[in-house]
C-alpha atoms as a PDB file:
ATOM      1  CA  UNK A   1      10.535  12.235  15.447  1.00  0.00           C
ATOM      2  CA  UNK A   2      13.185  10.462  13.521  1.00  0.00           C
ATOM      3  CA  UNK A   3      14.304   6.797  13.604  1.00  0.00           C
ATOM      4  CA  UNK A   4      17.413   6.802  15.435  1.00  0.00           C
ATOM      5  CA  UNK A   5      18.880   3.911  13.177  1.00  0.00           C
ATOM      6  CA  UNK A   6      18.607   5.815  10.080  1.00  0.00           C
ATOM      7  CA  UNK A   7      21.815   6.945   8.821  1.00  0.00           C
ATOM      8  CA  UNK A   8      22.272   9.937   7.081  1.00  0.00           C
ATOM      9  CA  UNK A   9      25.122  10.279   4.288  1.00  0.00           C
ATOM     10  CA  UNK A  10      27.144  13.348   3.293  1.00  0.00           C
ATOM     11  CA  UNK A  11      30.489  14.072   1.153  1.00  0.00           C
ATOM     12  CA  UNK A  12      33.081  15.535   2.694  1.00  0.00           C
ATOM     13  CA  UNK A  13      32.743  18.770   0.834  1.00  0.00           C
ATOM     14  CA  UNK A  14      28.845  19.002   2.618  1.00  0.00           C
ATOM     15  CA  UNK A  15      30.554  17.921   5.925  1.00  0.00           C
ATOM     16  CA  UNK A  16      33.140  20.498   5.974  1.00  0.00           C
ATOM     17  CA  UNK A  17      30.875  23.504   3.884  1.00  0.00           C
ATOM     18  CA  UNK A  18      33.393  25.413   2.945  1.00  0.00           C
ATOM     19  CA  UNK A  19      36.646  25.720   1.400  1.00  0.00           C
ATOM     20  CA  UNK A  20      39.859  25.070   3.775  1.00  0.00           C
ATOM     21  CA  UNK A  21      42.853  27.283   3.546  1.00  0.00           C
ATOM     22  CA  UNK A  22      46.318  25.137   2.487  1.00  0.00           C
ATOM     23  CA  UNK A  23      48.234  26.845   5.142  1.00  0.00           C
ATOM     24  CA  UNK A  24      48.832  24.153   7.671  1.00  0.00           C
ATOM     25  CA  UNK A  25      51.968  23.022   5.620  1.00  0.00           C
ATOM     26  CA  UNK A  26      53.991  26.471   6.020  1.00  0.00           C
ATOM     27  CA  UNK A  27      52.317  26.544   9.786  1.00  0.00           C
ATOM     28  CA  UNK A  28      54.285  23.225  10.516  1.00  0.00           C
ATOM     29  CA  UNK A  29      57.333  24.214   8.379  1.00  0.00           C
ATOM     30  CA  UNK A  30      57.697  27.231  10.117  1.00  0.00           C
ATOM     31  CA  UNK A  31      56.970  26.102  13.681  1.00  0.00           C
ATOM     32  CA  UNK A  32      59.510  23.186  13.226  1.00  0.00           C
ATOM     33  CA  UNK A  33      62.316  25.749  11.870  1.00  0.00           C
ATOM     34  CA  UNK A  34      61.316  27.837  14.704  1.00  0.00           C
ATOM     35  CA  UNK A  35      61.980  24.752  17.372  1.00  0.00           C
ATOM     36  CA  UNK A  36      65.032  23.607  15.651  1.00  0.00           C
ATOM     37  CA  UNK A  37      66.256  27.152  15.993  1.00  0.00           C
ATOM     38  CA  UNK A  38      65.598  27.281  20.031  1.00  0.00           C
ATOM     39  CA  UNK A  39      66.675  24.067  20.746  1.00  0.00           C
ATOM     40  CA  UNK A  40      70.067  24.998  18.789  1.00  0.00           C
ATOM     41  CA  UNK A  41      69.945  28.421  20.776  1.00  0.00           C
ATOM     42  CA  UNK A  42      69.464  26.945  24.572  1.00  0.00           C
ATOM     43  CA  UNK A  43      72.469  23.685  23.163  1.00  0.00           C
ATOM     44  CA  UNK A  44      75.123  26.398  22.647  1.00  0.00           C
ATOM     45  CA  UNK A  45      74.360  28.357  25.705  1.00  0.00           C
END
């Protein structure tokens, strides 16, 4: 069994073990467009 003190050490590359995709940044651009676009909508109703 191990030693529940010992501490085990990884990169963050290891941690994550993969490549992530860059698309959050046009996933937030677009969703706040999106918003600004509704909330103008339902303001001039």
């Amino acid at each position: 069994m191990t030693d529940p003190e010992e501490k085990i050490r990884i990169s963050g590359q290891e941690a994550r073990s993969g490549a992530t995709p860059h698309m959050t940044r046009y996933i937030l651009g677009i969703s706040l467009v999106l918003v600004i676009a509704i909330f103008a909508f339902l303001f001039m109703k």
